[in-house]
N, C-alpha and C. Protein backbone atom coordinates (compact mmCIF):
# COMPACT_ATOMS: atom_id res chain seq x y z
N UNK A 1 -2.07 21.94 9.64
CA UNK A 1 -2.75 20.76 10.12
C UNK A 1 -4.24 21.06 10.26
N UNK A 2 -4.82 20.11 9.80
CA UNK A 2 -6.73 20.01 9.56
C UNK A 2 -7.03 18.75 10.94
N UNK A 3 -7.99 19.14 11.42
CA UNK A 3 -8.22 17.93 12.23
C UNK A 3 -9.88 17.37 11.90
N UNK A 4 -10.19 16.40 11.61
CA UNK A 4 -11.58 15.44 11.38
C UNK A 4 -11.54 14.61 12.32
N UNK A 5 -12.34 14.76 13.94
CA UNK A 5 -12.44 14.18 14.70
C UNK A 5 -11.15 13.85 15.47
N UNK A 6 -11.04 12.79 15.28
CA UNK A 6 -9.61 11.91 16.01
C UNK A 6 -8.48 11.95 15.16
N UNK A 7 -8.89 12.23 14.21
CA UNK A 7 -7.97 12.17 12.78
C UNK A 7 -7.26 13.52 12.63
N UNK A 8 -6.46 13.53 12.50
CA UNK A 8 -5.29 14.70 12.24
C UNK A 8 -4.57 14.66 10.98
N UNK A 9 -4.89 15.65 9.59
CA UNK A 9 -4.57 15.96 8.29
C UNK A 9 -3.29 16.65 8.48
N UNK A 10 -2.13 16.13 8.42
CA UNK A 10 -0.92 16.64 8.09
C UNK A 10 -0.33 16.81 7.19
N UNK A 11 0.19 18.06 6.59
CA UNK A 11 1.05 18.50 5.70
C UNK A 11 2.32 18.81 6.35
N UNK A 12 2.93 17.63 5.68
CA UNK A 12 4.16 17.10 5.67
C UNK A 12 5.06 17.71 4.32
N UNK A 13 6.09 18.36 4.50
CA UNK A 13 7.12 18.85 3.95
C UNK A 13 8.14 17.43 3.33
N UNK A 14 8.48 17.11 1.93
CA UNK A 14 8.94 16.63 1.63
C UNK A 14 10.61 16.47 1.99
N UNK A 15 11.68 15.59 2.43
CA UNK A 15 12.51 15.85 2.65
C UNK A 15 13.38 14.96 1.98
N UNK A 16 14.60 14.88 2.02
CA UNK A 16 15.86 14.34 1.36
C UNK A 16 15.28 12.82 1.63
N UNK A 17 14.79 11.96 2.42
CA UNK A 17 14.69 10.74 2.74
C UNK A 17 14.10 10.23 1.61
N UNK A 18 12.91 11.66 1.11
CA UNK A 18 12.50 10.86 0.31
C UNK A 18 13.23 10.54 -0.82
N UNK A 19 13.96 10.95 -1.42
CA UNK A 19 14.91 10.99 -2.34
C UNK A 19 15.33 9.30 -2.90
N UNK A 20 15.22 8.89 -1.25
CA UNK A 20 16.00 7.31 -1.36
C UNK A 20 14.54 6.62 -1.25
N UNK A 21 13.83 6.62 -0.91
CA UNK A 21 12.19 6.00 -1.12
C UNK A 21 12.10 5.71 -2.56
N UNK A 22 11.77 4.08 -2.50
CA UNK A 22 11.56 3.55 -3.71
C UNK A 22 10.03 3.57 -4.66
N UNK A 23 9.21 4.35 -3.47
CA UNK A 23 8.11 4.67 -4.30
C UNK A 23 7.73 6.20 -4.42
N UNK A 24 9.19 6.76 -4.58
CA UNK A 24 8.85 8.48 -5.02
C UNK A 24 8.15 8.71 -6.30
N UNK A 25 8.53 8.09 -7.33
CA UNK A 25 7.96 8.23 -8.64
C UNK A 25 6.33 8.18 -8.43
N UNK A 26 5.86 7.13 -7.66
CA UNK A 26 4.44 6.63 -7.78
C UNK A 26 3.79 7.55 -5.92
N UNK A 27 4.39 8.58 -5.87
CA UNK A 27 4.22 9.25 -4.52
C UNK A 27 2.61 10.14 -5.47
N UNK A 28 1.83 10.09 -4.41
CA UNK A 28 0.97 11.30 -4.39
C UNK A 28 0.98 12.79 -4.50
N UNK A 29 2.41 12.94 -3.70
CA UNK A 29 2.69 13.81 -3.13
C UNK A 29 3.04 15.11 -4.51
N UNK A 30 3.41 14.03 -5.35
CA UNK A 30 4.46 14.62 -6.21
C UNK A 30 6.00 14.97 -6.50
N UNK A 31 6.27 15.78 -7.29
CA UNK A 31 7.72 16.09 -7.36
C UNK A 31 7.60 17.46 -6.49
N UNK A 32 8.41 18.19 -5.08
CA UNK A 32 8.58 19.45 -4.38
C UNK A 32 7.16 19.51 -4.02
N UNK A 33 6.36 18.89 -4.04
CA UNK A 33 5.07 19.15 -2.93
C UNK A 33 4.99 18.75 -1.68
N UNK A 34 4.30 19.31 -1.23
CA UNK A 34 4.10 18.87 0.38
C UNK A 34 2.68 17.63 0.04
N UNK A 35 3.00 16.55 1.11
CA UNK A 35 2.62 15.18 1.34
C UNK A 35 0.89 15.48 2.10
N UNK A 36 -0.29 14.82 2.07
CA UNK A 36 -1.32 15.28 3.23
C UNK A 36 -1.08 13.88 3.23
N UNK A 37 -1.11 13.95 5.19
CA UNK A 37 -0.79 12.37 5.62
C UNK A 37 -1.96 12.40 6.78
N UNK A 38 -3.10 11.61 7.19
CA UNK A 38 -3.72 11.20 8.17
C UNK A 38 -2.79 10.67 8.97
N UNK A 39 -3.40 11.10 10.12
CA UNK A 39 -2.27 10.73 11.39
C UNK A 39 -3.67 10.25 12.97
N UNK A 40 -3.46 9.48 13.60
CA UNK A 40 -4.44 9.41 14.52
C UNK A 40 -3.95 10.57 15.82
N UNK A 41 -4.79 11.68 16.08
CA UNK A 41 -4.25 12.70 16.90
C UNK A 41 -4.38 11.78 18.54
N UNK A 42 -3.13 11.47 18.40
CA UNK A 42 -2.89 11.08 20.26
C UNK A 42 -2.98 11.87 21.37
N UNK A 43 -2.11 13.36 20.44
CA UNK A 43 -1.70 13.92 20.86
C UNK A 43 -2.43 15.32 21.45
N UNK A 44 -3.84 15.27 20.91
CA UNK A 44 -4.55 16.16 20.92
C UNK A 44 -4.28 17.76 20.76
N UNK A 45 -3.55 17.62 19.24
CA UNK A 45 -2.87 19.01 18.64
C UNK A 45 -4.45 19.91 17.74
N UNK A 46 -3.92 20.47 17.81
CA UNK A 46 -5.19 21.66 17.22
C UNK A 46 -4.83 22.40 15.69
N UNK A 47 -5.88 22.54 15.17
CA UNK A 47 -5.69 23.40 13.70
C UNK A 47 -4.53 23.96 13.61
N UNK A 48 -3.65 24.08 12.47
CA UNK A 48 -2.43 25.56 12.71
C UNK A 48 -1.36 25.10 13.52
N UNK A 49 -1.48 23.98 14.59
CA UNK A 49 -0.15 23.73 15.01
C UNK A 49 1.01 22.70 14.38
N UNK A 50 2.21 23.33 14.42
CA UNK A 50 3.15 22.21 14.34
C UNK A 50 3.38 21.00 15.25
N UNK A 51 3.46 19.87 14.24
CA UNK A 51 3.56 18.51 14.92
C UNK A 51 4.21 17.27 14.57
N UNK A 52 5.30 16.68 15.10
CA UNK A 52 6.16 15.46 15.45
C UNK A 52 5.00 14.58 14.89
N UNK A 53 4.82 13.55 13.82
CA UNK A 53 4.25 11.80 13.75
C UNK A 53 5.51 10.84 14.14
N UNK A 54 5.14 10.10 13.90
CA UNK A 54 5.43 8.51 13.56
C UNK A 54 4.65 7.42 13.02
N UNK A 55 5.29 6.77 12.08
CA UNK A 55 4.99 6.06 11.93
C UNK A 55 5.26 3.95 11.90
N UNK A 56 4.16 3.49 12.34
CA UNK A 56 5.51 2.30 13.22
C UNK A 56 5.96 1.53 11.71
N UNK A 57 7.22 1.10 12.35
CA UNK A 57 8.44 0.22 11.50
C UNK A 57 7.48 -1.20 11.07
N UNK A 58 6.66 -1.84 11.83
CA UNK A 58 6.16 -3.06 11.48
C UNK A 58 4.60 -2.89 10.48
N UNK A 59 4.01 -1.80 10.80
CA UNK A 59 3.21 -1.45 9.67
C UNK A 59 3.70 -1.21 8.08
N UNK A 60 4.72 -0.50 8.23
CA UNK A 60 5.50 -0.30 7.27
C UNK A 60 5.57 -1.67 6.18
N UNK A 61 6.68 -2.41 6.64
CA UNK A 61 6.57 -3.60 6.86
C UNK A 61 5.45 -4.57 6.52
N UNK A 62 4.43 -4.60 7.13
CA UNK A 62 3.68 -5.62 6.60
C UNK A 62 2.70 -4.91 5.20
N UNK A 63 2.66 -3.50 5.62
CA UNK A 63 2.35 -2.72 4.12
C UNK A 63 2.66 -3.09 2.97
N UNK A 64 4.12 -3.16 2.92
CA UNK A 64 4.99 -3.67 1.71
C UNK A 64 5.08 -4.87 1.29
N UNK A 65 4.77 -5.92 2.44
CA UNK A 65 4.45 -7.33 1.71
C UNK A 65 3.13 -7.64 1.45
N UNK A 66 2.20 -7.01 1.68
CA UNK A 66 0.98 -6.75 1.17
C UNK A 66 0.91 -6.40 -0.36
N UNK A 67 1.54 -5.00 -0.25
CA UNK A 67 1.50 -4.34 -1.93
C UNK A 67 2.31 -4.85 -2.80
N UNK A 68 3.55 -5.74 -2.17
CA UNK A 68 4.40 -6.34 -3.59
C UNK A 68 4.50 -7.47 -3.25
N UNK A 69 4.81 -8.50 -2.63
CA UNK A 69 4.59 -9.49 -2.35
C UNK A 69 3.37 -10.27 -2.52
N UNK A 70 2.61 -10.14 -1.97
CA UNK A 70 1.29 -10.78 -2.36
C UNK A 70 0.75 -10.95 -4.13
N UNK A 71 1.16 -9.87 -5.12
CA UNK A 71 0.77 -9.60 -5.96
C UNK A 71 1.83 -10.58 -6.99
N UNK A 72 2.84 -10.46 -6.32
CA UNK A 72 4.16 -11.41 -7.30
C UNK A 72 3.59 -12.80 -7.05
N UNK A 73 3.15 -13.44 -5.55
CA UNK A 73 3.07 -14.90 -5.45
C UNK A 73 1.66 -14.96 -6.36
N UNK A 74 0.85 -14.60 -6.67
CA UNK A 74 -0.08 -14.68 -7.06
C UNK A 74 0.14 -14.89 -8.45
N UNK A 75 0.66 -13.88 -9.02
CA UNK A 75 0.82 -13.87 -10.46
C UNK A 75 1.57 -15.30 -10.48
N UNK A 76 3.08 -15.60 -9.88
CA UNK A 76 3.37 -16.50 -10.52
C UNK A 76 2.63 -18.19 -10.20
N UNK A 77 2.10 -18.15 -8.82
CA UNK A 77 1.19 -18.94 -8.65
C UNK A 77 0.15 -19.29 -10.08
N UNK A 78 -0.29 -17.94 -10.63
CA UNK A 78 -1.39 -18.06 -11.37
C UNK A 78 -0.34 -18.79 -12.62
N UNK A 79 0.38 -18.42 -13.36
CA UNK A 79 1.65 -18.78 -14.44
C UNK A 79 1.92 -20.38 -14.03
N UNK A 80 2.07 -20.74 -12.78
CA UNK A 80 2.58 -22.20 -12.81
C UNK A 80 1.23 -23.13 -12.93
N UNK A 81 0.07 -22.60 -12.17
CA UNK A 81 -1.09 -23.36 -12.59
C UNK A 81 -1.46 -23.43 -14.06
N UNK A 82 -1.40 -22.42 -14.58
CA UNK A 82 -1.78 -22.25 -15.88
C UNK A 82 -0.85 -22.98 -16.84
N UNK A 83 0.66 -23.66 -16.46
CA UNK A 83 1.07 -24.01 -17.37
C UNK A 83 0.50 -26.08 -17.23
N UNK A 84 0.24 -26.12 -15.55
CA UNK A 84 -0.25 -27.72 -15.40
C UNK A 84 -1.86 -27.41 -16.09
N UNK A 85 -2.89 -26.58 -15.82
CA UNK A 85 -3.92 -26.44 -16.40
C UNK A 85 -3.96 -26.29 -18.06
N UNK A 86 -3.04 -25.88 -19.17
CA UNK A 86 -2.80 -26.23 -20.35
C UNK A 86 -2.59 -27.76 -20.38
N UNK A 87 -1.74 -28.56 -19.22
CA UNK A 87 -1.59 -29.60 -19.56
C UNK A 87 -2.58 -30.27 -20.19
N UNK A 88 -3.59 -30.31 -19.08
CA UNK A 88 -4.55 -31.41 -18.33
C UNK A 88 -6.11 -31.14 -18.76
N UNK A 89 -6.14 -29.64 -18.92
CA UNK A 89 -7.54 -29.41 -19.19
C UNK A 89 -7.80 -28.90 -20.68
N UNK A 90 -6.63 -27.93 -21.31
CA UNK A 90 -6.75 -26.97 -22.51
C UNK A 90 -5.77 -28.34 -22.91
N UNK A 91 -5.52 -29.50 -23.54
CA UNK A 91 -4.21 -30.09 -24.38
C UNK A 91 -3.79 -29.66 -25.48
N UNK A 92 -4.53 -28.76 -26.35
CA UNK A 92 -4.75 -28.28 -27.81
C UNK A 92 -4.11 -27.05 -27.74
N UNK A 93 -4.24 -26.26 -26.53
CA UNK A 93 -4.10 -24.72 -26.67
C UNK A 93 -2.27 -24.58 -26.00
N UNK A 94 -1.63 -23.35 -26.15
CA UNK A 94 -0.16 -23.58 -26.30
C UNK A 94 -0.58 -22.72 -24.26
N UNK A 95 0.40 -23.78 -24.14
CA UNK A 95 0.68 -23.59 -22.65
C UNK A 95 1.12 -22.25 -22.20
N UNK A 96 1.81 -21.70 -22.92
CA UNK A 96 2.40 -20.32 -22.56
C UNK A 96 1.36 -19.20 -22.61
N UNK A 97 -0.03 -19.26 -23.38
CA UNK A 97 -0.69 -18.56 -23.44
C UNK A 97 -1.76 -18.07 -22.32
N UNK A 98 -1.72 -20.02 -22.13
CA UNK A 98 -2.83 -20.02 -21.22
C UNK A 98 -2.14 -19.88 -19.39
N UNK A 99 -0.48 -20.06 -19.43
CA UNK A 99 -0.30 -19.97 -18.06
C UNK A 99 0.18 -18.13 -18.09
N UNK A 100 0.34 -17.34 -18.86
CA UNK A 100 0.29 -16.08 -18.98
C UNK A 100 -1.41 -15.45 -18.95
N UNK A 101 -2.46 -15.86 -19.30
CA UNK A 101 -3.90 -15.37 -18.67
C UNK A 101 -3.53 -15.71 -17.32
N UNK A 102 -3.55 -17.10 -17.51
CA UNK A 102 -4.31 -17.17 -15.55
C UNK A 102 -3.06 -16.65 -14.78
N UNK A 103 -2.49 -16.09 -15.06
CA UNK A 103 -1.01 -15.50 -14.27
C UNK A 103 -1.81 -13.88 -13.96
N UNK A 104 -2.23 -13.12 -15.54
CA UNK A 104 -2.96 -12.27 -15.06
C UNK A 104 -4.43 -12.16 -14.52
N UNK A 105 -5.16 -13.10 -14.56
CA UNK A 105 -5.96 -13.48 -13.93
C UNK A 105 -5.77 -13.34 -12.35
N UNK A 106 -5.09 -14.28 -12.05
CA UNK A 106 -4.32 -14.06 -10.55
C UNK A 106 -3.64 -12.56 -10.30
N UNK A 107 -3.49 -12.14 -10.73
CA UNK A 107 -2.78 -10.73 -10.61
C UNK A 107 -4.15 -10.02 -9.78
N UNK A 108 -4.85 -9.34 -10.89
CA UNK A 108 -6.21 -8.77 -11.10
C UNK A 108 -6.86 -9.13 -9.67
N UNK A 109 -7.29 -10.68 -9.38
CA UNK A 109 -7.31 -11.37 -8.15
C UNK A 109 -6.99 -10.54 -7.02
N UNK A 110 -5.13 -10.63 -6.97
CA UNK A 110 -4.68 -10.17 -5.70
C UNK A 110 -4.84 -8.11 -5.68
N UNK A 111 -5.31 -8.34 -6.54
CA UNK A 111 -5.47 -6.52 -6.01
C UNK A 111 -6.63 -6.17 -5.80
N UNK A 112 -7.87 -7.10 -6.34
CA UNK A 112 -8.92 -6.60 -5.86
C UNK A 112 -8.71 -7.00 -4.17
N UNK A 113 -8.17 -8.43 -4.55
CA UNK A 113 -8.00 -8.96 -2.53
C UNK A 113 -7.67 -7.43 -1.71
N UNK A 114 -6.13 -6.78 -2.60
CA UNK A 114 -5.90 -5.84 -1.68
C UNK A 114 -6.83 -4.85 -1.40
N UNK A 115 -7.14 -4.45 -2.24
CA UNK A 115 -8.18 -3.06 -1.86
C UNK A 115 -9.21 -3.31 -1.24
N UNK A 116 -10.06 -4.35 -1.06
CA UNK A 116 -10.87 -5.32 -0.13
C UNK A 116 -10.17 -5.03 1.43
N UNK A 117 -9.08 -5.74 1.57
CA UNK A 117 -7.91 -6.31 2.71
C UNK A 117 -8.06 -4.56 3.11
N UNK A 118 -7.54 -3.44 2.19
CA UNK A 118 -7.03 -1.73 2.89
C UNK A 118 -8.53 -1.40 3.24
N UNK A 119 -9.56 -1.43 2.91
CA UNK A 119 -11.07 -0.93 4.01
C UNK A 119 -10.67 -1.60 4.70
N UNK A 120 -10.16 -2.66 5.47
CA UNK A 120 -10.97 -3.26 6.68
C UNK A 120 -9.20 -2.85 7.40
N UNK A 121 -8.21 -2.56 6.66
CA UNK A 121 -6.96 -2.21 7.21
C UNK A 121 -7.27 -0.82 7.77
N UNK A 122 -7.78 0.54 6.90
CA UNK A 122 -7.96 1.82 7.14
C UNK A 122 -8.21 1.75 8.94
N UNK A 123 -9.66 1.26 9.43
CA UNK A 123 -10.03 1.18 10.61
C UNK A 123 -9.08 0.60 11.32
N UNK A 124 -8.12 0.15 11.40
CA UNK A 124 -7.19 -0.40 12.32
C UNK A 124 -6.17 0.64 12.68
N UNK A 125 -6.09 1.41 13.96
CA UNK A 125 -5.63 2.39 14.26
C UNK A 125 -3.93 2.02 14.05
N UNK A 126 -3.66 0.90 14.01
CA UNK A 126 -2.14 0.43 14.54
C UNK A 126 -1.21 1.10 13.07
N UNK A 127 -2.10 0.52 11.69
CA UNK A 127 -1.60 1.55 10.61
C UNK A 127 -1.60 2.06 9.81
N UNK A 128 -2.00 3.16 11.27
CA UNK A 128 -2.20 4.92 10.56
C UNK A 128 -1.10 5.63 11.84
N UNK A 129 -0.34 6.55 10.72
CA UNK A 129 0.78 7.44 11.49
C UNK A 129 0.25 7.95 12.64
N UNK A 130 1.01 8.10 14.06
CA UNK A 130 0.24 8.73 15.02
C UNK A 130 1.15 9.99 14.86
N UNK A 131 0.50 10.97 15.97
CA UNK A 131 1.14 12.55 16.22
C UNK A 131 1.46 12.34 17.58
N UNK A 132 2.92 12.60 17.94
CA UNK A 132 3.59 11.99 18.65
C UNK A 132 3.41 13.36 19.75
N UNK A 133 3.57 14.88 19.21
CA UNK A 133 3.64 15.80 20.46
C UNK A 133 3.34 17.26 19.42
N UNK A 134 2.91 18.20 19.99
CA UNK A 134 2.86 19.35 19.09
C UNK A 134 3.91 20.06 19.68
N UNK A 135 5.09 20.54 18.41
CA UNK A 135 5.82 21.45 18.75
C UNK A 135 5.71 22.84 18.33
């Protein structure tokens, strides 16, 4: 463990859970590597020690409808406009083309939104893993 101020750098040991985690493939961490996870030190643990996190269930949670959710309504949002916008505005051009751009159009959209939305998320202590106790 590294500590930067309030912030506590944990290397986290990969375990069987992750196994069932649906974003192992796209993990940082890798395949048998150990994880570096920011953690907000509550707990006021020091360099070199072992230490208990958590991380809360509702961050989790609204994480995930952030990163996949948001990005699906968007796209198909963008696909159903695009097929009334072929109607009404393009009449000449084949609908499927044009509600497949603005589908990725909207895509492109919701991820810049996200990465915008994660700076102003990072500063929000609520979610980032805390360090629960040094054992």
């Amino acid at each position: 463990m590294r500590c930067k101020g309030d912030i506590a750098v944990i290397r986290a040991e990969r375990t069987t859970a992750c196994d069932g985690c649906a974003s192992k493939d796209a993990c940082i961490s890798g395949q048998g590597a150990d994880m570096l996870i920011e953690a907000f030190n509550a707990a006021g643990a020091k360099p070199g020690e072992r230490v208990a996190f958590t991380v809360g269930s509702a961050s989790v949670l609204k994480a995930g409808l952030l990163l996949y959710l948001v990005p699906a309504l968007c796209f198909i949002s963008g696909v159903v406009l695009g097929q009334i916008a072929a109607r009404r505005i393009f009449p000449g051009q084949n609908p499927d083309l044009v509600s497949g751009l603005l589908g990725a159009v909207f895509l492109v959209i919701a991820f810049l939104g996200i990465k915008l939305c994660g700076r102003f998320v990072e500063k929000d202590r609520s979610y980032r893993p805390h360090v629960l106790r040094v054992e």
